[in-house]
Structure formats: C-alpha cells, structure tokens
PDB file of N, CA and C in Angstrom:
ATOM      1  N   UNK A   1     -14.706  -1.196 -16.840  1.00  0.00           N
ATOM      2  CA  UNK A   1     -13.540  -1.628 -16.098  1.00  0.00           C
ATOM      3  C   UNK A   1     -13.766  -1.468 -14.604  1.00  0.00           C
ATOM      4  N   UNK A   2     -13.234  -2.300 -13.878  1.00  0.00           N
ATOM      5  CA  UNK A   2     -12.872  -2.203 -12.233  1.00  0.00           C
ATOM      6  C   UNK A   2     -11.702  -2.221 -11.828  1.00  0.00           C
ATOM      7  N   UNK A   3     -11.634  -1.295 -10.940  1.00  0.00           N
ATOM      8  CA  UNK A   3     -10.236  -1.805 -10.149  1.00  0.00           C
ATOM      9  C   UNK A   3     -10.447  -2.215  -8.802  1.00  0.00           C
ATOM     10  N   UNK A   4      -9.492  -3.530  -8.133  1.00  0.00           N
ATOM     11  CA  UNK A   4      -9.927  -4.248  -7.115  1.00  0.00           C
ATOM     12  C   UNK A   4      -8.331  -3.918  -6.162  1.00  0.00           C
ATOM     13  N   UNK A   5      -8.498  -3.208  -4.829  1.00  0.00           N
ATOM     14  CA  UNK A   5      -7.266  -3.061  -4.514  1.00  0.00           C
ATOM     15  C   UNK A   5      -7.562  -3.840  -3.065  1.00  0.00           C
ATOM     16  N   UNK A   6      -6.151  -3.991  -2.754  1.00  0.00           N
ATOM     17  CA  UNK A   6      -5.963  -4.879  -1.323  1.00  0.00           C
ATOM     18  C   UNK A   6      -4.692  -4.132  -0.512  1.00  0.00           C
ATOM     19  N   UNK A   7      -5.481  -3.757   0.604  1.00  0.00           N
ATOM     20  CA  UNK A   7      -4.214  -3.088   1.398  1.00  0.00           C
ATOM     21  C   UNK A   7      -3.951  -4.011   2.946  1.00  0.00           C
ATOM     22  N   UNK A   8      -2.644  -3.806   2.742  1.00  0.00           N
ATOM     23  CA  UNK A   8      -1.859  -4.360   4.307  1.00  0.00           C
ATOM     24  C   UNK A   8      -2.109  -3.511   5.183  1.00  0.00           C
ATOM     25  N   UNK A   9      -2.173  -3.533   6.702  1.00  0.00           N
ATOM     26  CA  UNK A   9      -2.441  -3.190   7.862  1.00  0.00           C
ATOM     27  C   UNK A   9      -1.339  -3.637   8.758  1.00  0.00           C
ATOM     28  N   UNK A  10      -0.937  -2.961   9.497  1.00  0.00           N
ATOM     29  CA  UNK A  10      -0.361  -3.363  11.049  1.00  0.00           C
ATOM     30  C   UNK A  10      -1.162  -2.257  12.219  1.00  0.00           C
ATOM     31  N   UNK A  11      -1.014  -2.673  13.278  1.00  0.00           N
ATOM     32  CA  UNK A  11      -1.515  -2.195  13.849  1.00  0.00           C
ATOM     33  C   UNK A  11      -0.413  -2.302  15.425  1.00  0.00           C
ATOM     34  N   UNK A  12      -0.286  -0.965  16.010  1.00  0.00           N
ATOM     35  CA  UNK A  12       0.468  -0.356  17.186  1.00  0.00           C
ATOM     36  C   UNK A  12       0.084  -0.817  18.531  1.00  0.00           C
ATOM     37  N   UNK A  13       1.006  -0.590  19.620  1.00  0.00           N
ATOM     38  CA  UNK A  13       0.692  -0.719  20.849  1.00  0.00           C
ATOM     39  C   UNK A  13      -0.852  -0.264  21.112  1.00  0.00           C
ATOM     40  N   UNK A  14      -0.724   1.281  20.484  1.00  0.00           N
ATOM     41  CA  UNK A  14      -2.276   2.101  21.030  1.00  0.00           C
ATOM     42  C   UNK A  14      -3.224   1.602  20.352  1.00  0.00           C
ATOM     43  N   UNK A  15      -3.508   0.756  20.154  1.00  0.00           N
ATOM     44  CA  UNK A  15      -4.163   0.227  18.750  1.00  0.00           C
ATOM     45  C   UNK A  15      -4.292   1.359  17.577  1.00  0.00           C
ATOM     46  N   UNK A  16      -3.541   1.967  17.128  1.00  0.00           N
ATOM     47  CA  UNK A  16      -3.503   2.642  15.980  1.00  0.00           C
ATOM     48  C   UNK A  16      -2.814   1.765  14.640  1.00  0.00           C
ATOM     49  N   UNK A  17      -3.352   1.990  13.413  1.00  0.00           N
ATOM     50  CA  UNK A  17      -3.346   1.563  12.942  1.00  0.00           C
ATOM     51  C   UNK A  17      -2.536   2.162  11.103  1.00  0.00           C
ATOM     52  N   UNK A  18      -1.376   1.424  10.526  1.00  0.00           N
ATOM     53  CA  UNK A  18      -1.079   2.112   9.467  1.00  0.00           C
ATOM     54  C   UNK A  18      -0.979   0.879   7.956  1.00  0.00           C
ATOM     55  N   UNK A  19      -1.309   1.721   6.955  1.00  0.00           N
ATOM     56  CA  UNK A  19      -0.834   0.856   5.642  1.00  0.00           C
ATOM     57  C   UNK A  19       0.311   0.371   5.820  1.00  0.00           C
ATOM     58  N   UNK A  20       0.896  -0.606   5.353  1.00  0.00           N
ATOM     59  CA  UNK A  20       2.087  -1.343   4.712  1.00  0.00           C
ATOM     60  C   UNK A  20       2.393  -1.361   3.165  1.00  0.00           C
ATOM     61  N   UNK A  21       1.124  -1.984   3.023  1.00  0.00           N
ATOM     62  CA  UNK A  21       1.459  -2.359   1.253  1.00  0.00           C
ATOM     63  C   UNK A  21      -0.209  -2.310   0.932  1.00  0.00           C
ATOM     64  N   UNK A  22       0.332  -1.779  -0.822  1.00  0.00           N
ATOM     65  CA  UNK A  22      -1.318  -1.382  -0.856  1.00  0.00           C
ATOM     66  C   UNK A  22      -0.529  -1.997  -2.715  1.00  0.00           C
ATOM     67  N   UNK A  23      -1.869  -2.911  -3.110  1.00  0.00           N
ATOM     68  CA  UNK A  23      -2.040  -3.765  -4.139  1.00  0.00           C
ATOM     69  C   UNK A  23      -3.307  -3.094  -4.903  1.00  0.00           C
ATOM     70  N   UNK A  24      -3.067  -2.881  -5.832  1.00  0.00           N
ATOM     71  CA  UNK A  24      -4.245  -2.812  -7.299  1.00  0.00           C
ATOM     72  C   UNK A  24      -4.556  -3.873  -8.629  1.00  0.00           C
ATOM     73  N   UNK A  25      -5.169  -4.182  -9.214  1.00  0.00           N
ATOM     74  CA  UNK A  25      -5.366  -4.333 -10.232  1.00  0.00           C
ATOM     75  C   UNK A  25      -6.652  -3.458 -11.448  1.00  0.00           C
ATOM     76  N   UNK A  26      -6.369  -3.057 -12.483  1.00  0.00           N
ATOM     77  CA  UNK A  26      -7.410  -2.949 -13.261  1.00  0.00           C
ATOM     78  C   UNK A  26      -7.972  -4.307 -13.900  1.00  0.00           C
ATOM     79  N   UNK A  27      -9.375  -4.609 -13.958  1.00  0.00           N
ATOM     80  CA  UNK A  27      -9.912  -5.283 -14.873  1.00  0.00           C
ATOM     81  C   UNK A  27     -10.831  -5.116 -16.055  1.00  0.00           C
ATOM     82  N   UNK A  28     -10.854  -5.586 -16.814  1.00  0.00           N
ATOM     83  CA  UNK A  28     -11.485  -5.397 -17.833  1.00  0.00           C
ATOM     84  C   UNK A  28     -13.142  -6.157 -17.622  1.00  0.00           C
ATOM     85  N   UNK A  29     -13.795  -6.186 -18.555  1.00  0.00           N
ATOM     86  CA  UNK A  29     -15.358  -6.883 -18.752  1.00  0.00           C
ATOM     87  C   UNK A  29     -15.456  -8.021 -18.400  1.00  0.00           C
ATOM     88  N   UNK A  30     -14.040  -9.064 -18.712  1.00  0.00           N
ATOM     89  CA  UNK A  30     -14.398  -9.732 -18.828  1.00  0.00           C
ATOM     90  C   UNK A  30     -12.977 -10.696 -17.264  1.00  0.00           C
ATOM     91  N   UNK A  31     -12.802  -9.511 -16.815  1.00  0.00           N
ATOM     92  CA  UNK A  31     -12.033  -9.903 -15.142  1.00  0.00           C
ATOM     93  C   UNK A  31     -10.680 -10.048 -15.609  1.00  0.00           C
ATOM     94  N   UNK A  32     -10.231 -10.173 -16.994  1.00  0.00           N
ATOM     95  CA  UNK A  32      -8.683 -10.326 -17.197  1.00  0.00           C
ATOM     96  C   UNK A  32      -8.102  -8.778 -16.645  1.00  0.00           C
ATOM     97  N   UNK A  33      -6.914  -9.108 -15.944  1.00  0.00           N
ATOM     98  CA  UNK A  33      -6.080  -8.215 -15.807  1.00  0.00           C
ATOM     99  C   UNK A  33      -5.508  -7.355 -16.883  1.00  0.00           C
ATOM    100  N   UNK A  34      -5.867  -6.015 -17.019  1.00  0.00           N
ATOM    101  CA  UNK A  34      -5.148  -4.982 -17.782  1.00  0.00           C
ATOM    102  C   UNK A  34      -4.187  -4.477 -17.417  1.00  0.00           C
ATOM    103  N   UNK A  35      -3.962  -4.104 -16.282  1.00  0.00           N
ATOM    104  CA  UNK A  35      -2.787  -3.049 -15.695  1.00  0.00           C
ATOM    105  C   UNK A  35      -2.860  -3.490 -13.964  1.00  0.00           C
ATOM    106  N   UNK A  36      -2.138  -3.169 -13.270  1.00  0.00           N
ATOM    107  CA  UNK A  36      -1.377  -3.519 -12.162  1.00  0.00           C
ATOM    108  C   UNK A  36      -0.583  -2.352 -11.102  1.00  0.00           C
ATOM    109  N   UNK A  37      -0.753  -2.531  -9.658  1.00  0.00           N
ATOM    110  CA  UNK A  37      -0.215  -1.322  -9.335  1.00  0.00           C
ATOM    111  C   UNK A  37       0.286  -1.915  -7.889  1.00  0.00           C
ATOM    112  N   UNK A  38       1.242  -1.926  -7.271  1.00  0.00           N
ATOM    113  CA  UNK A  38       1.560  -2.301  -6.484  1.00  0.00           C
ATOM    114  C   UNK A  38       3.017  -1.355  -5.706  1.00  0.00           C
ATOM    115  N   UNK A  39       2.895  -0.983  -3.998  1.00  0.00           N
ATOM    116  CA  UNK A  39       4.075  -0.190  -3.654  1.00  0.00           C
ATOM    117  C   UNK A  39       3.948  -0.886  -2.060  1.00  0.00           C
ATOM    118  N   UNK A  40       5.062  -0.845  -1.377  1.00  0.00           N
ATOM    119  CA  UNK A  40       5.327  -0.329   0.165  1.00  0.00           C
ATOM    120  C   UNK A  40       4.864   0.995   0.715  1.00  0.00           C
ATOM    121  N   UNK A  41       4.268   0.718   1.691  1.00  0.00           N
ATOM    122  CA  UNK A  41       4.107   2.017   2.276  1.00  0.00           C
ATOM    123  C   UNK A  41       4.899   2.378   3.180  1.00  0.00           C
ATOM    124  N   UNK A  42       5.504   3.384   3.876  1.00  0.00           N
ATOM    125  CA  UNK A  42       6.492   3.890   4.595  1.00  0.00           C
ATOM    126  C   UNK A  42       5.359   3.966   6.383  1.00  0.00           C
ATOM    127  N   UNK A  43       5.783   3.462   7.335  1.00  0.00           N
ATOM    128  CA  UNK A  43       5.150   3.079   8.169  1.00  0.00           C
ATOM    129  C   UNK A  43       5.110   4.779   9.266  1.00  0.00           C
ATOM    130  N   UNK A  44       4.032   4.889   9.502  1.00  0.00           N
ATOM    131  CA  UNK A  44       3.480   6.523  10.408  1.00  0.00           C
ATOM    132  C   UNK A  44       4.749   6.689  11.379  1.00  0.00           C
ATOM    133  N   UNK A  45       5.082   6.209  11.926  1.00  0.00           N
ATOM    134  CA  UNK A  45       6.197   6.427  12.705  1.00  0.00           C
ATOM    135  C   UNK A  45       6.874   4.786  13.159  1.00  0.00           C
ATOM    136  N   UNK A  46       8.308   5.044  14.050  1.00  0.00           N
ATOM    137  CA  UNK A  46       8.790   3.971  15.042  1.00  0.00           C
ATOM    138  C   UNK A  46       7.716   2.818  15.751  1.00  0.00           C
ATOM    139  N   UNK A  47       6.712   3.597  15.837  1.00  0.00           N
ATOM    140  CA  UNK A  47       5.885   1.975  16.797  1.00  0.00           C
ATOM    141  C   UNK A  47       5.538   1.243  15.805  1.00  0.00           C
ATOM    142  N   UNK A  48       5.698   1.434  14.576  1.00  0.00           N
ATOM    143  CA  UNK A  48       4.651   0.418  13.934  1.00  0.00           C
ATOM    144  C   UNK A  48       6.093  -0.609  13.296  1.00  0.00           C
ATOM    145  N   UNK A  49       7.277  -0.561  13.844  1.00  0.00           N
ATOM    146  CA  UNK A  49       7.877  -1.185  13.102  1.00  0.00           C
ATOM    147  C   UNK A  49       8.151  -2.373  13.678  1.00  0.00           C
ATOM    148  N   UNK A  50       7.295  -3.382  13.701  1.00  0.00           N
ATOM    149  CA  UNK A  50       7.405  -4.836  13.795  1.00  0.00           C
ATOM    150  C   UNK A  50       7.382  -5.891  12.788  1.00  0.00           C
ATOM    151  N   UNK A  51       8.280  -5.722  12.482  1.00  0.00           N
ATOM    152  CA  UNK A  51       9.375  -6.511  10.985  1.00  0.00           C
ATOM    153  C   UNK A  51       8.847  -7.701  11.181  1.00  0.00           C
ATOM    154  N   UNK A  52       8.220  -8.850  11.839  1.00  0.00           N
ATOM    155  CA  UNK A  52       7.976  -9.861  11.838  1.00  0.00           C
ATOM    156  C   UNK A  52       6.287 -10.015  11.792  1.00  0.00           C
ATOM    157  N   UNK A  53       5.617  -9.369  11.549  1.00  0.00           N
ATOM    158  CA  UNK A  53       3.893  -8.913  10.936  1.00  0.00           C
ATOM    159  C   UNK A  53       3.839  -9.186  10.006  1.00  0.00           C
ATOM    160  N   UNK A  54       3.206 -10.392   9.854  1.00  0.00           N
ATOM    161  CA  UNK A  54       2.300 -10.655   8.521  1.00  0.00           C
ATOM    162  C   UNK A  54       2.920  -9.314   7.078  1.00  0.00           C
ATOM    163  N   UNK A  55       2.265  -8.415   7.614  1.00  0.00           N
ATOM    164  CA  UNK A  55       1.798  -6.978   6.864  1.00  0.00           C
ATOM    165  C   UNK A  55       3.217  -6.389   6.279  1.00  0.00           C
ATOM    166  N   UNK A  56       4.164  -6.676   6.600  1.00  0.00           N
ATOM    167  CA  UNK A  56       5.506  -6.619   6.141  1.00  0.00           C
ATOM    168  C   UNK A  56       6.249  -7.812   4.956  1.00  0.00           C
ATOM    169  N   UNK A  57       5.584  -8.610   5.121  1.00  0.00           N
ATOM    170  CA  UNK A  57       5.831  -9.970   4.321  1.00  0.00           C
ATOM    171  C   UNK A  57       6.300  -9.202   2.806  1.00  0.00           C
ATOM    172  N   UNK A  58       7.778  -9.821   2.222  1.00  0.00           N
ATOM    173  CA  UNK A  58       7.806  -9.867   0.963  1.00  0.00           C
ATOM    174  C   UNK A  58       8.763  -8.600   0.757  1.00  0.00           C
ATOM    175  N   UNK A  59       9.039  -7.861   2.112  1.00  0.00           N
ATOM    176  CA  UNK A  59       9.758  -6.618   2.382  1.00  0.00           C
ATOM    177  C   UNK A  59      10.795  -6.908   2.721  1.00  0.00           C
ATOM    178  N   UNK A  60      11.696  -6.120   2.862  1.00  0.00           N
ATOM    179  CA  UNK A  60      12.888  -5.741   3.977  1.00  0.00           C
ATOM    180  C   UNK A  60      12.571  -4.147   4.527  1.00  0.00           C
ATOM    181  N   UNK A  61      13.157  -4.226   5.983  1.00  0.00           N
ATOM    182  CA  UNK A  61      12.903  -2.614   6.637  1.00  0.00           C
ATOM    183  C   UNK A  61      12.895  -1.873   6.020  1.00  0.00           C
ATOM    184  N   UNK A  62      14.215  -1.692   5.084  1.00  0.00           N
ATOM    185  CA  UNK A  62      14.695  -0.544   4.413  1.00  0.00           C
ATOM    186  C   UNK A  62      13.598  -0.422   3.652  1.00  0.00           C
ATOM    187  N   UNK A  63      13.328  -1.262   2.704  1.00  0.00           N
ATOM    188  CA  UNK A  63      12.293  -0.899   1.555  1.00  0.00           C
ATOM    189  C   UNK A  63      10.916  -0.573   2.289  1.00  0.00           C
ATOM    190  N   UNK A  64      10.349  -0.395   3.219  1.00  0.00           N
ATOM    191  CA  UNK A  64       9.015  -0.018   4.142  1.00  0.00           C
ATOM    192  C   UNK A  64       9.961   1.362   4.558  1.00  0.00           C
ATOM    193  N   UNK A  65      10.850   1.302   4.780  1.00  0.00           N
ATOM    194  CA  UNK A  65      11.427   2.847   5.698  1.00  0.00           C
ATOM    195  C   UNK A  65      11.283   3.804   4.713  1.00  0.00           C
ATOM    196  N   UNK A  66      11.984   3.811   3.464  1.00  0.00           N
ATOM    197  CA  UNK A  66      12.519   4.523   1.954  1.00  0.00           C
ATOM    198  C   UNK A  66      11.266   4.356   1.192  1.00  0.00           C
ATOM    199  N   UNK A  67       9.747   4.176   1.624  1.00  0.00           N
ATOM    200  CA  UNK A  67       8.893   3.912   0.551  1.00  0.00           C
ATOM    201  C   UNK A  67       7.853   5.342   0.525  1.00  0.00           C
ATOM    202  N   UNK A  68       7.020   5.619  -0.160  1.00  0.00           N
ATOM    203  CA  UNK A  68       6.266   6.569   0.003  1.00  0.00           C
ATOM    204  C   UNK A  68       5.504   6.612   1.472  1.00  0.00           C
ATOM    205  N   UNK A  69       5.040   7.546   1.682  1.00  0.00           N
ATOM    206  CA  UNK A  69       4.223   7.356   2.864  1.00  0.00           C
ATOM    207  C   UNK A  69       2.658   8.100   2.351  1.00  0.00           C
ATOM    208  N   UNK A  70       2.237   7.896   3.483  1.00  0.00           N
ATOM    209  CA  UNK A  70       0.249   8.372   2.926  1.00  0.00           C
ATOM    210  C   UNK A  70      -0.854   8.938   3.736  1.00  0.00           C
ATOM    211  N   UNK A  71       0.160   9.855   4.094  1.00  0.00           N
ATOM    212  CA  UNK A  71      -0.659  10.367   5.634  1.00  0.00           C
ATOM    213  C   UNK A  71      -0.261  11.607   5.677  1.00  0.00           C
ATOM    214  N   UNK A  72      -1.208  13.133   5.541  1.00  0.00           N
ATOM    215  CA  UNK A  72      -2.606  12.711   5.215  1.00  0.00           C
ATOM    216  C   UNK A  72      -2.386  12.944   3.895  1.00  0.00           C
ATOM    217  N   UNK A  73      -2.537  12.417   3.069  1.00  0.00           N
ATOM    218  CA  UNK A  73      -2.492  12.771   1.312  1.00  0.00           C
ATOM    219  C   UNK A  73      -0.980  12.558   1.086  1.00  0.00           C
ATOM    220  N   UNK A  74      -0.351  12.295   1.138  1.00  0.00           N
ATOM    221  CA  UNK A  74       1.008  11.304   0.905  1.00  0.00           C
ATOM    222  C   UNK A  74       1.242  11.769  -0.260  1.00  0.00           C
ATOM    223  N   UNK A  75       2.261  11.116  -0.672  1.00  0.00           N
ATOM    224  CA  UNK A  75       3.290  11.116  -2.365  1.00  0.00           C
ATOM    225  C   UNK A  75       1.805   9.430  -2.625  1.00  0.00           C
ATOM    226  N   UNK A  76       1.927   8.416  -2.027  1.00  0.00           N
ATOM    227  CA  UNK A  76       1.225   7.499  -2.079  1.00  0.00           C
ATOM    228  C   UNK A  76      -0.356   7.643  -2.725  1.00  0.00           C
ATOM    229  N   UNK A  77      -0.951   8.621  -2.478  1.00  0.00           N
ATOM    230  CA  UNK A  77      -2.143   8.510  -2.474  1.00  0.00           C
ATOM    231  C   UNK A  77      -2.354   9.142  -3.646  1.00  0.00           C
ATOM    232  N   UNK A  78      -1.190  10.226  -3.961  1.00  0.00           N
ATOM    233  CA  UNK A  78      -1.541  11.114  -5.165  1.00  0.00           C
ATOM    234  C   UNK A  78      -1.226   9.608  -6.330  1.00  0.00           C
ATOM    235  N   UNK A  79      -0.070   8.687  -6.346  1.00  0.00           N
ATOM    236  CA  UNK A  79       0.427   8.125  -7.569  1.00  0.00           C
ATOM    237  C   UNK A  79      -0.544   7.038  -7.596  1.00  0.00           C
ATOM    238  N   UNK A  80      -1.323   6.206  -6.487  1.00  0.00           N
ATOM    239  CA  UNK A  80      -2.326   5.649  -6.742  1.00  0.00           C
ATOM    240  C   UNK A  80      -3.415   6.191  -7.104  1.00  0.00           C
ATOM    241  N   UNK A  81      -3.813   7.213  -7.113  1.00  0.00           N
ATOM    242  CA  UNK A  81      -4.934   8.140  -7.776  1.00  0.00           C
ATOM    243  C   UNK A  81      -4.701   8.113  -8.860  1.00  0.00           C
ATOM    244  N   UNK A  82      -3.057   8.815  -9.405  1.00  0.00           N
ATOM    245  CA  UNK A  82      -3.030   8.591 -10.571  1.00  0.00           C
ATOM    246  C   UNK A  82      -3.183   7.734 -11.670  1.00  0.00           C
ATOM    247  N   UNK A  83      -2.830   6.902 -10.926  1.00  0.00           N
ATOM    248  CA  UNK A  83      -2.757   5.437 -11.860  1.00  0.00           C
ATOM    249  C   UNK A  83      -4.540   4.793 -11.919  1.00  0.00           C
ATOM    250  N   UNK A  84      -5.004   5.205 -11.073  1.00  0.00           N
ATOM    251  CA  UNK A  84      -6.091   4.914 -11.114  1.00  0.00           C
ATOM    252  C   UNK A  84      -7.601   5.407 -12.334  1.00  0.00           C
ATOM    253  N   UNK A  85      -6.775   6.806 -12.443  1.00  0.00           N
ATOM    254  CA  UNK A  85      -8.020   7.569 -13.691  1.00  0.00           C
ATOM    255  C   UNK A  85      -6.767   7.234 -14.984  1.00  0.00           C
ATOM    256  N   UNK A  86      -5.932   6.826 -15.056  1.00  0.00           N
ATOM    257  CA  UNK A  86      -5.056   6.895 -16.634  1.00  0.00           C
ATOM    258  C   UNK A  86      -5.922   6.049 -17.457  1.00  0.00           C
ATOM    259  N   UNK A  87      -6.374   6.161 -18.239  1.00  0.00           N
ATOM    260  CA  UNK A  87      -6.361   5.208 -19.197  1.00  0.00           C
ATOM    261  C   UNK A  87      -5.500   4.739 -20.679  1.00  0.00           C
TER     262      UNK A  87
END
C-alpha cells in the first residue's frame, strides 16, 4: 500500500509560510483508493488570514479558524499519523 498526501500552503507578509488543508489517500497494489483522509488546518496566527487564497478554497473562515492546528506537533499531526499506520 501507499499513501499519497497533498497539502495547501499560504504564505504571509514575512514570507512565512502555513498549512491550510492537508489531503490523503491510501492505495492499494493496484492504485484503487482504500481509505481517505482529509481536514482544515487552523492557520499559525492573524497574518495568514487571507480568505481569498487559492489555499482556502472550499472553506469558510470559521471552519480554518475552529480546525485543528499543527504546529509544532498539533492535534493535526497526531490524527494524521494516526490514520496513517491503522490498518
């Protein structure tokens, strides 16, 4: 099996840079999708909140404000870990 993940980016005045949305899939041998993992990320602070970024797409504020966050070792990082060794 593989898992293939895709994460969103925005990026700040200072050029610093935070997750948005972070996408998983598991695959199997043969590339069909087994399982699925998908969340909002809760943005590092106030500068990064430019609601009209790509990297927000598919959101509303609230749901990026109220979402896990992942910095450094987050609620985020532990439940994608998790999901990641379950079988």
């Amino acid at each position: 099996m593989y898992i293939i993940a895709d994460v969103e980016w925005v990026q700040n005045q200072t050029n610093k840079q935070s997750p948005t949305q972070l996408s998983a899939v598991r695959v199997d041998e043969n590339w069909e999708i087994v399982e699925d993992f998908s969340t909002y990320i809760k943005p590092m602070n106030p500068t990064f909140y430019d609601w009209k970024h790509v990297a927000y797409s598919g959101g509303k504020p609230d749901q990026f404000i109220h979402a896990p966050h992942c910095y450094p070792r987050g609620r985020l990082s532990c439940a994608c870990g998790l999901w990641s060794f379950q079988r």
